[in-house]
N, C-alpha and C. Protein backbone atom coordinates (compact mmCIF):
# COMPACT_ATOMS: atom_id res chain seq x y z
N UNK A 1 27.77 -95.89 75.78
CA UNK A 1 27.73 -97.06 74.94
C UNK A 1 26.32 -97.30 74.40
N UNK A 2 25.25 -96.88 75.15
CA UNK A 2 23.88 -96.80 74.49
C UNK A 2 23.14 -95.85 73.26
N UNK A 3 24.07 -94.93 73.34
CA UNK A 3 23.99 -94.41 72.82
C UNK A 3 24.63 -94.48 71.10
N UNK A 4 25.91 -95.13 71.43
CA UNK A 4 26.53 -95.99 70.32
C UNK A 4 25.70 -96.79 69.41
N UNK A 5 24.99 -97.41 70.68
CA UNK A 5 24.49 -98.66 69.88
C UNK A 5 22.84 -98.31 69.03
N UNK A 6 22.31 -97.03 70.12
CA UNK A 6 21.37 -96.37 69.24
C UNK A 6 21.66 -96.12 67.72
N UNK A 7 22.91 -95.36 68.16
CA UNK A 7 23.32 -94.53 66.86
C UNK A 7 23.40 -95.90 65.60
N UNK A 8 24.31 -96.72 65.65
CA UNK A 8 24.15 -97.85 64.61
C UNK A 8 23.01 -98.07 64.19
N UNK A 9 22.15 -98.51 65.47
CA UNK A 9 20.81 -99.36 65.27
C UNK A 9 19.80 -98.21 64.09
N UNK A 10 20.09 -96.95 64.37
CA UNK A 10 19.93 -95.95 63.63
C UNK A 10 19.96 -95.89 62.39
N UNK A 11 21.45 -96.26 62.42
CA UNK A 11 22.11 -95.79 60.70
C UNK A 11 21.36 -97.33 59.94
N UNK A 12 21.52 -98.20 60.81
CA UNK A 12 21.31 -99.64 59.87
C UNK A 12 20.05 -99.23 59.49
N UNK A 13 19.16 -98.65 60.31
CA UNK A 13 17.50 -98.64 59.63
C UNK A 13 17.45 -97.32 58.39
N UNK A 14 18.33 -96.58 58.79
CA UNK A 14 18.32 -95.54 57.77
C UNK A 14 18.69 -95.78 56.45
N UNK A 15 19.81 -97.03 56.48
CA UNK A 15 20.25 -97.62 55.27
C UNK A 15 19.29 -98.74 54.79
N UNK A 16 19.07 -99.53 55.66
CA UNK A 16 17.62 -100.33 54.99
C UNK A 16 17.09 -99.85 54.23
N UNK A 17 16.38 -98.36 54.66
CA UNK A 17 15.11 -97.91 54.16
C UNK A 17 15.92 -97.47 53.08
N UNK A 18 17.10 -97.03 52.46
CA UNK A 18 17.55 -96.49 51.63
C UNK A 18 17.48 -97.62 50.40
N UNK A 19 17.97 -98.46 50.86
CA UNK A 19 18.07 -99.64 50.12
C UNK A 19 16.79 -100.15 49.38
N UNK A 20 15.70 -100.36 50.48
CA UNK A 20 14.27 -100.61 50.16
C UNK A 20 14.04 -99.26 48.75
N UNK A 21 14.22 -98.77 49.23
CA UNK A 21 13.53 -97.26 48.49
C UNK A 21 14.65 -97.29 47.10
N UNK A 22 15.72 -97.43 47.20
CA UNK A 22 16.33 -97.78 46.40
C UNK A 22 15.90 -99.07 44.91
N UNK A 23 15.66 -99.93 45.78
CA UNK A 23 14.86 -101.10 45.05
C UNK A 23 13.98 -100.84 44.68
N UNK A 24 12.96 -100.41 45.24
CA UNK A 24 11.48 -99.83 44.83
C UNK A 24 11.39 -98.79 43.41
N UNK A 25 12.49 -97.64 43.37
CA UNK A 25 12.57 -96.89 42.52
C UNK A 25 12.97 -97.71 40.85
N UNK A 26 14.45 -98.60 41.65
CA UNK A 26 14.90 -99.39 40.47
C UNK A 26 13.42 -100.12 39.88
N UNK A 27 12.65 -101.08 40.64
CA UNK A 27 11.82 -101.42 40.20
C UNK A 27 10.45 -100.70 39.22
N UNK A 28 10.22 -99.81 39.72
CA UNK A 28 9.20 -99.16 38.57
C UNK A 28 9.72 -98.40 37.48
N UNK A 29 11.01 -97.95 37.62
CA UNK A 29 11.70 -97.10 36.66
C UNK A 29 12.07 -98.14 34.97
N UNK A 30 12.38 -99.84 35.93
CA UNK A 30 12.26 -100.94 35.00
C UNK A 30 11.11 -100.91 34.47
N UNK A 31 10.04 -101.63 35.26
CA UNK A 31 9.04 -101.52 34.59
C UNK A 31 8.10 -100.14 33.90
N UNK A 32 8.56 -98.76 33.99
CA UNK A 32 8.28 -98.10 33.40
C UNK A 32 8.98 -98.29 31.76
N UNK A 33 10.13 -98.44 32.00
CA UNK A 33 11.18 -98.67 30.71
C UNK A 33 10.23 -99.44 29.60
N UNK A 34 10.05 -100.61 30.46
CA UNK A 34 9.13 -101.72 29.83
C UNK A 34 7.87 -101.36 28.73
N UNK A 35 6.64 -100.36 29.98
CA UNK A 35 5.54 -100.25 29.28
C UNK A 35 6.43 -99.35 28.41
N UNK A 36 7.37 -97.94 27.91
CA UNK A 36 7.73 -97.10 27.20
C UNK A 36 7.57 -97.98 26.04
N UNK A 37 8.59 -98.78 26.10
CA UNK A 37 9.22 -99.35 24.88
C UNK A 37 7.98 -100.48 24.72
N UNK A 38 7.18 -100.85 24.68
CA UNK A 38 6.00 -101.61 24.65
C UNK A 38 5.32 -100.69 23.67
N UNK A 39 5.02 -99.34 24.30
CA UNK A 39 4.26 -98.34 23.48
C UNK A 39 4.74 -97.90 22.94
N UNK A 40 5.73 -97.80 22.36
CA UNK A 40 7.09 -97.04 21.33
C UNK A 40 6.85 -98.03 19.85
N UNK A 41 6.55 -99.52 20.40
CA UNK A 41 6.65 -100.60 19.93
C UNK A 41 5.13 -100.54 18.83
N UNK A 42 4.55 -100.52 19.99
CA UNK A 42 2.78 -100.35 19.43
C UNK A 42 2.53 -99.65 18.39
N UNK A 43 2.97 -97.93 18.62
CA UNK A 43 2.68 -96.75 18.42
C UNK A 43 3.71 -97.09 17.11
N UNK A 44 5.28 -97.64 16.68
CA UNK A 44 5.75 -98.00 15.62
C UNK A 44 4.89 -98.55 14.57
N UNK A 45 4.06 -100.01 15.12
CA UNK A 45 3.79 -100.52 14.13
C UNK A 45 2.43 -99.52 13.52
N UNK A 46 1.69 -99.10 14.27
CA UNK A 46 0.79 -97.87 13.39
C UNK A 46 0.53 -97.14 13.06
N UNK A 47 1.97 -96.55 13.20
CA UNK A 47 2.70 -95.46 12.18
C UNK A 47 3.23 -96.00 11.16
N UNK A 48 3.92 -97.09 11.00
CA UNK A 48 4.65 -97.59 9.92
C UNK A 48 4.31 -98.95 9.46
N UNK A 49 3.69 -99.23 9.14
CA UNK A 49 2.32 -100.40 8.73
C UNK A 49 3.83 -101.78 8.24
N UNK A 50 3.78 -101.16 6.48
CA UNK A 50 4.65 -100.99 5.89
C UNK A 50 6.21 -101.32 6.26
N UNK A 51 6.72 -100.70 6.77
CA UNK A 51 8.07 -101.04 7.41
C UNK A 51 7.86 -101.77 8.36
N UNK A 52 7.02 -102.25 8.85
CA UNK A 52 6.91 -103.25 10.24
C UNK A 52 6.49 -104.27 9.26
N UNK A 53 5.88 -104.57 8.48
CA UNK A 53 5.30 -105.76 7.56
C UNK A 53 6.75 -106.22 6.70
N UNK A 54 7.80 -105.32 6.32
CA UNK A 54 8.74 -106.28 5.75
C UNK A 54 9.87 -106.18 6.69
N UNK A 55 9.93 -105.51 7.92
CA UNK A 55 11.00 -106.09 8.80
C UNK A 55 10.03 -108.09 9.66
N UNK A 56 8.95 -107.90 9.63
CA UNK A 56 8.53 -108.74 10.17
C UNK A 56 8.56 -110.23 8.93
N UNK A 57 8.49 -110.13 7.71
CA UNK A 57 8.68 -110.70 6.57
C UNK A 57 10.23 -111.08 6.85
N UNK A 58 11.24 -110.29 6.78
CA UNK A 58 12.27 -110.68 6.14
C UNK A 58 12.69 -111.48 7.61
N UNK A 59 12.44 -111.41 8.48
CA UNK A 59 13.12 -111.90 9.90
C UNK A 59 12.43 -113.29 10.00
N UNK A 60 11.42 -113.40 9.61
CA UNK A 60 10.90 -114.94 9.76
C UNK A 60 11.51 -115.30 8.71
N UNK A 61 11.49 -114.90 7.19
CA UNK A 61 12.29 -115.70 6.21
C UNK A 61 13.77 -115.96 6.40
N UNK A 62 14.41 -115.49 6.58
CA UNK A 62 15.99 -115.40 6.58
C UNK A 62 16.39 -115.46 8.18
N UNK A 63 16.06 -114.89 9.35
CA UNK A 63 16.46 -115.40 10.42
C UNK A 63 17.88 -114.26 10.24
N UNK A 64 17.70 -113.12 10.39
CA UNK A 64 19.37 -112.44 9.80
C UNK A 64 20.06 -111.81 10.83
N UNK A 65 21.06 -111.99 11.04
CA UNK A 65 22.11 -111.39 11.77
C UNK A 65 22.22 -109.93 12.12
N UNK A 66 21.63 -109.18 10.98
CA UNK A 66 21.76 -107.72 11.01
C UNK A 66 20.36 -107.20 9.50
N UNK A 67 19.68 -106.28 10.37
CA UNK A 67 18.51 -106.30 9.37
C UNK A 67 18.32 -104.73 9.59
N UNK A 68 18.34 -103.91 8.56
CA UNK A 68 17.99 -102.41 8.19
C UNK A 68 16.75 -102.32 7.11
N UNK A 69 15.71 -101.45 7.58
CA UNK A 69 14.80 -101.19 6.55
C UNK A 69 14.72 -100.00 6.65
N UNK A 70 15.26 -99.26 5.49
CA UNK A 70 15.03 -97.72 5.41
C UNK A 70 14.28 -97.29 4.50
N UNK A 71 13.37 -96.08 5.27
CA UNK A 71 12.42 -95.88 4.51
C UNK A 71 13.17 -94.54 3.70
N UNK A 72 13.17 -94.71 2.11
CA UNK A 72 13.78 -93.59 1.34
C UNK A 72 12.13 -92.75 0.71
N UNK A 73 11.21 -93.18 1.04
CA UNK A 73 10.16 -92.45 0.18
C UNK A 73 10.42 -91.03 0.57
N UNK A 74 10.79 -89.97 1.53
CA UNK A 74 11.12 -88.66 1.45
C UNK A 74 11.78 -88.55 0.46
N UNK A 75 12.52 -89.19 0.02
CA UNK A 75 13.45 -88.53 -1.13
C UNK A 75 12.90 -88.43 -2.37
N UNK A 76 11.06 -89.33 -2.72
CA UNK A 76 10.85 -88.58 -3.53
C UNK A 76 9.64 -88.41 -3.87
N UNK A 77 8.63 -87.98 -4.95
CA UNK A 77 8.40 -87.48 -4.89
C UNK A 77 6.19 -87.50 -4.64
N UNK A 78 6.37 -88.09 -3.53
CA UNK A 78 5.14 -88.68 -2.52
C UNK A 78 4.97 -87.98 -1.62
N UNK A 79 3.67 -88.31 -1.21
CA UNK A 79 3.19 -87.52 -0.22
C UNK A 79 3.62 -87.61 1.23
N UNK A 80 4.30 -86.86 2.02
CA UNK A 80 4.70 -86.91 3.07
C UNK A 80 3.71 -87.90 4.06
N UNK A 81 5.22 -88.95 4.96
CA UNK A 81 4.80 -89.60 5.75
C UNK A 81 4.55 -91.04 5.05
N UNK A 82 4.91 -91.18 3.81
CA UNK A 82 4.70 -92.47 2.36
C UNK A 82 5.70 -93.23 3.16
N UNK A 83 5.12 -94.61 2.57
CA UNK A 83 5.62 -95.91 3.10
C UNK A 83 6.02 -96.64 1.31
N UNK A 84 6.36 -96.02 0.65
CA UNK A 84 6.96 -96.59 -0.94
C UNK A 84 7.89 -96.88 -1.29
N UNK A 85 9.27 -96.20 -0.91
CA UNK A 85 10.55 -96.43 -1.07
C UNK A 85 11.07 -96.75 -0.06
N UNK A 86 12.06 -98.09 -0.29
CA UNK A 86 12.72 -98.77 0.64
C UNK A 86 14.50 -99.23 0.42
N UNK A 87 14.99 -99.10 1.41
CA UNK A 87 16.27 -99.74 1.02
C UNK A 87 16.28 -100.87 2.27
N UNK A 88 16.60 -102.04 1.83
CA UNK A 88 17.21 -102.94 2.73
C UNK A 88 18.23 -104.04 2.44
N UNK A 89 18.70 -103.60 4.10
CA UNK A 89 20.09 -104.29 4.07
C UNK A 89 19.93 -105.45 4.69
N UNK A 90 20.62 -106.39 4.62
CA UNK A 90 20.05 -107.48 5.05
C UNK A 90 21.24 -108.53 5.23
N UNK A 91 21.77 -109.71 6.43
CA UNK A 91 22.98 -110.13 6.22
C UNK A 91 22.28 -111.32 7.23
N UNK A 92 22.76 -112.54 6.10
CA UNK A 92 22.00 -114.09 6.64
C UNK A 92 22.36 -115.42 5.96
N UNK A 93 22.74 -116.02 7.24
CA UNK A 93 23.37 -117.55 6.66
C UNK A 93 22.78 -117.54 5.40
N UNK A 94 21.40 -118.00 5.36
CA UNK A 94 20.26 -118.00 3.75
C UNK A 94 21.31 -117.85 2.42
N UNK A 95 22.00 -116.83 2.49
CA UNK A 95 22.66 -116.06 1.49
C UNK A 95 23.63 -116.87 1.16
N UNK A 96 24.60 -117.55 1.78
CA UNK A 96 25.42 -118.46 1.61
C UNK A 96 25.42 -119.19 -0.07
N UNK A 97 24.22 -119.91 0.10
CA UNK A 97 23.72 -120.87 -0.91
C UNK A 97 23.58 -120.00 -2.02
N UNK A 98 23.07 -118.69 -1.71
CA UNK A 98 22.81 -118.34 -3.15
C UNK A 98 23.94 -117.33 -3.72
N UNK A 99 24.52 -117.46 -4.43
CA UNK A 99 26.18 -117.00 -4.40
C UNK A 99 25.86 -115.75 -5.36
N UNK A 100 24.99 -115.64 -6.26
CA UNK A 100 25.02 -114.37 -7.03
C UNK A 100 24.10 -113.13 -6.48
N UNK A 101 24.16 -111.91 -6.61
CA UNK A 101 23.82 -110.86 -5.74
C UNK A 101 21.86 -110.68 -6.66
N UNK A 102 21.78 -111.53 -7.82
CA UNK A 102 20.41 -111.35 -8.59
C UNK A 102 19.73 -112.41 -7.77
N UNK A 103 20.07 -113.87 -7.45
CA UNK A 103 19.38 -114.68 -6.53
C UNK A 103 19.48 -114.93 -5.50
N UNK A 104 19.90 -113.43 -4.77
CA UNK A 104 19.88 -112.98 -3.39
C UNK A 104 18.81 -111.86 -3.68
N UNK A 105 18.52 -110.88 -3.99
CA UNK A 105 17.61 -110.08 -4.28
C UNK A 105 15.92 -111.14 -4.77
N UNK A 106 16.27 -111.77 -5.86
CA UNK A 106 14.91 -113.23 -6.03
C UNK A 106 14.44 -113.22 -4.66
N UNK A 107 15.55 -114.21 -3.88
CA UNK A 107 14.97 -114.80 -2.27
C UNK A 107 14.14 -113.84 -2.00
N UNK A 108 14.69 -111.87 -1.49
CA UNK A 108 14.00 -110.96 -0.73
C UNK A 108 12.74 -110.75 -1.18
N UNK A 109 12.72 -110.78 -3.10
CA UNK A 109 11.57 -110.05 -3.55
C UNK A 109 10.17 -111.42 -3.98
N UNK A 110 11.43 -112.33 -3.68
CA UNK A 110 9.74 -113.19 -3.55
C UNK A 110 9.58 -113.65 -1.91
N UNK A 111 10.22 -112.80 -0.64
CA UNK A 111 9.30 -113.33 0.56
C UNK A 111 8.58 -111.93 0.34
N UNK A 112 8.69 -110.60 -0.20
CA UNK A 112 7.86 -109.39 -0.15
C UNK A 112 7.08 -109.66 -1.56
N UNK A 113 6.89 -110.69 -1.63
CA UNK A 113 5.78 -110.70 -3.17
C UNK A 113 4.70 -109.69 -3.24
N UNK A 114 4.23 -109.82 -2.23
CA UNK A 114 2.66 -109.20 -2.23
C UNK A 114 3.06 -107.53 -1.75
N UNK A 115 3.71 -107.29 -0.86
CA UNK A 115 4.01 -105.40 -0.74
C UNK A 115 4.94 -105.34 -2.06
N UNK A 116 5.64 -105.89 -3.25
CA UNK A 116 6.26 -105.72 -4.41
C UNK A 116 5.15 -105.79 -5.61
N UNK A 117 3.82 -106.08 -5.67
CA UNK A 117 2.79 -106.64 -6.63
C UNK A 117 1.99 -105.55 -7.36
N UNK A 118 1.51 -105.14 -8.22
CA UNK A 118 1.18 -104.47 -8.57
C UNK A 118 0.41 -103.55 -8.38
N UNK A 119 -0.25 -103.67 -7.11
CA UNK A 119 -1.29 -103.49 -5.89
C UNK A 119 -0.50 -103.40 -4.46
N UNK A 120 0.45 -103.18 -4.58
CA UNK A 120 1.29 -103.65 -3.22
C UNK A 120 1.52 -102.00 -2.90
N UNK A 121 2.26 -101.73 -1.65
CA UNK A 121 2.51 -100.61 -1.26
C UNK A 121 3.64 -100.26 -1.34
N UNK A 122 4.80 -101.07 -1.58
CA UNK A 122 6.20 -100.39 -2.22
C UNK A 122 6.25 -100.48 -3.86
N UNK A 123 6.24 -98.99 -3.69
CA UNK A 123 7.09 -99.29 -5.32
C UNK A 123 8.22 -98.85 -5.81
N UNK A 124 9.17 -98.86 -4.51
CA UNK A 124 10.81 -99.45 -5.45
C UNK A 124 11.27 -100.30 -3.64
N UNK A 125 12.45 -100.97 -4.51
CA UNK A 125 13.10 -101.18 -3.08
C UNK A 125 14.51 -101.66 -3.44
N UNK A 126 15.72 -101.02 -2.69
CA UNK A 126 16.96 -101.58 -3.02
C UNK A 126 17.09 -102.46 -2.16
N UNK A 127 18.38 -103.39 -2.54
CA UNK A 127 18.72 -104.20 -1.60
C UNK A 127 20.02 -104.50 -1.50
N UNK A 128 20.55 -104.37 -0.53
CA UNK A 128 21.83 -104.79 0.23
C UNK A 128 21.94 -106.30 0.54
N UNK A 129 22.20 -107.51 -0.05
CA UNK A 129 21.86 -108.66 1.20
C UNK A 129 23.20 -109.22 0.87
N UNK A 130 24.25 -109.83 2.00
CA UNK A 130 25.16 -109.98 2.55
C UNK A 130 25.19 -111.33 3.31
N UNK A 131 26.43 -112.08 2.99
CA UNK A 131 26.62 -113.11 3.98
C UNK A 131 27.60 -112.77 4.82
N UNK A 132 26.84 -113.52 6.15
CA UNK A 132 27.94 -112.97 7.74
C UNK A 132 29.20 -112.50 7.29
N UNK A 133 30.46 -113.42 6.35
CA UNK A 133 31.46 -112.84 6.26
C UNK A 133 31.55 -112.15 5.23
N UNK A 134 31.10 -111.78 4.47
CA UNK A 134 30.73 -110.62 3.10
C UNK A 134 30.56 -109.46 4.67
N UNK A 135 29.90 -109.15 5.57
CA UNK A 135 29.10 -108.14 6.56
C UNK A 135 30.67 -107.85 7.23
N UNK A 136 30.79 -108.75 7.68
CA UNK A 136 32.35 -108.79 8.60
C UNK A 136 33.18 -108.05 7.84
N UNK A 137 33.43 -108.44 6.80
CA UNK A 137 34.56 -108.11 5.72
C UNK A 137 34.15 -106.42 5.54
N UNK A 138 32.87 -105.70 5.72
CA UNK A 138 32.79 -104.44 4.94
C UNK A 138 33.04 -103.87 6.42
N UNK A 139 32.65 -104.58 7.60
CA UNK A 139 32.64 -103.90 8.72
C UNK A 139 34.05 -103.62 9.20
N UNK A 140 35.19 -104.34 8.86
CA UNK A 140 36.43 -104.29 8.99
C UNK A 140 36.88 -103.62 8.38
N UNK A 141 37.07 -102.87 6.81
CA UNK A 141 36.96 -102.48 5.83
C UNK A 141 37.26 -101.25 6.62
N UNK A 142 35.74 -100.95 6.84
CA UNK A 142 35.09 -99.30 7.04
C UNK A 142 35.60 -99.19 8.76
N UNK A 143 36.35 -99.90 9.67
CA UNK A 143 36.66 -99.27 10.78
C UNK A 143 35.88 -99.75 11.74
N UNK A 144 34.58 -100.45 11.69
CA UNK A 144 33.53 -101.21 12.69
C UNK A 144 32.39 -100.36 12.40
N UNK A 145 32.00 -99.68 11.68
CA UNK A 145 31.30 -98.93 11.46
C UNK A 145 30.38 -99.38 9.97
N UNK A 146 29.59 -99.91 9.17
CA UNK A 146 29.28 -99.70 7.98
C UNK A 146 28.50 -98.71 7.77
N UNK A 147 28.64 -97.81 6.81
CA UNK A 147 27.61 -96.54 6.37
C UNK A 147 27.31 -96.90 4.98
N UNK A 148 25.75 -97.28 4.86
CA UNK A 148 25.01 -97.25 3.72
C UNK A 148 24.84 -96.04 3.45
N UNK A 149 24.77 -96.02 1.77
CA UNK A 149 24.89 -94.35 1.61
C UNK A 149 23.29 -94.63 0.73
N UNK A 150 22.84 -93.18 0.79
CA UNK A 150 21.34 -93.13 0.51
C UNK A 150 20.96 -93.53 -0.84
N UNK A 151 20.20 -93.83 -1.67
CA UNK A 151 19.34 -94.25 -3.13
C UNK A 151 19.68 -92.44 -3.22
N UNK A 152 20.24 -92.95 -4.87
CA UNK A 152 19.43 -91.31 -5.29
C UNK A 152 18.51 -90.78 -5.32
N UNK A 153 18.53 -89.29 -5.35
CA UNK A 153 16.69 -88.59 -5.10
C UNK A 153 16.08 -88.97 -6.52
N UNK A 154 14.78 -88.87 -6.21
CA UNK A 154 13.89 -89.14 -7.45
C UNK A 154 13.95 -87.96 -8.93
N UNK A 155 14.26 -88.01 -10.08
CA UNK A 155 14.31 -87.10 -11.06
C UNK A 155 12.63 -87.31 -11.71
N UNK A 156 11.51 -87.92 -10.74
CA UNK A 156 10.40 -88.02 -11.83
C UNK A 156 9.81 -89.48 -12.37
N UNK A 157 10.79 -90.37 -12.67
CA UNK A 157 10.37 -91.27 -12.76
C UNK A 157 11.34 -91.46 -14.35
N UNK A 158 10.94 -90.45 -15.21
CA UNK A 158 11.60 -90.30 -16.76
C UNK A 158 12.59 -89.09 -16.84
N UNK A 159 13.46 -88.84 -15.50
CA UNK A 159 14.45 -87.57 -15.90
C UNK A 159 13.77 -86.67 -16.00
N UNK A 160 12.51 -86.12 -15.85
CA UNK A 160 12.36 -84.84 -16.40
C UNK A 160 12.57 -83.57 -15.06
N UNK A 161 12.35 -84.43 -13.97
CA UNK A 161 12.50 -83.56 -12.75
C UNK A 161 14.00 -83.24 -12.92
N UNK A 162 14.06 -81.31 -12.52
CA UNK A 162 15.64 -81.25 -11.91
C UNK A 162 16.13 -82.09 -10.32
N UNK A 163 17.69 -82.23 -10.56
CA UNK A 163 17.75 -83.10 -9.46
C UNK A 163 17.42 -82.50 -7.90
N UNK A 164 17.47 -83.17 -6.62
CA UNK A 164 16.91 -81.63 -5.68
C UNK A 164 18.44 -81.39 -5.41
N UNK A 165 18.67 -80.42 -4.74
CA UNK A 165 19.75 -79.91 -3.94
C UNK A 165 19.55 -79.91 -2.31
């Protein structure tokens, strides 16, 4: 029977420590997660100046439900790693009030006044902007899924470029 009770007294400490060690791992593996995405975060905004300046723009203006900023400048014809072409999608009470799709685009392009200015660092940008149930409605539509499909590639500016393949 002493031996019984070794044996438990055993397993319980063996499982403690499992547990402890268990916790311990969970714990830094969290806080590893943490600093990652901290520096993922960092290392984003100074790589992408630009795309962090109008996701950070449009989220204080509009407050939106669902916010995409895609950068299309690969498609044309800039120097790799360009912060110029943009598409954004954008879906926010805001929109409600303004019922036509030209003074929904107004709202976006006057909170990006200054990256839209003649001196600014985008020079094009589409826009998608959507009210919650306009968003709902395409998301039901398409299966739960919405797929924005890309801006055409750049021909040049005046057509003269062939298109790419």
């Amino acid at each position: 029977s002493t031996s019984f009770i070794n044996l438990v007294t055993c397993s319980r400490q063996m499982l403690t420590r499992h547990i402890i060690n268990r916790i311990a791992r969970d714990s830094i593996q969290r806080a590893s997660n943490q600093q990652f995405m901290s520096s993922l975060s960092q290392t984003e905004n100074a790589l992408f100046p630009v795309t962090n300046t109008i996701k950070t723009k449009l989220n204080a203006a509009f407050k939106p439900s669902h916010l995409e900023v895609i950068n299309e400048s690969h498609m044309h014809n800039v120097p790799k790693d360009s912060e110029t072409h943009f598409k954004v999608v954008i879906v926010s009470d805001r929109f409600i009030e303004a019922k036509t799709p030209l003074s929904r685009h107004r709202m976006v392009n006057s909170t990006l006044a200054d990256e839209l200015s003649s001196d600014g660092a985008v020079h094009a940008l589409s826009i998608i902007a959507k009210t919650p149930a306009q968003w709902q409605k395409m998301v039901e539509e398409q299966e739960g899924k919405v797929v924005i499909t890309a801006s055409p590639s750049c021909r040049g500016g005046d057509g003269s470029l062939p298109p790419r393949t």
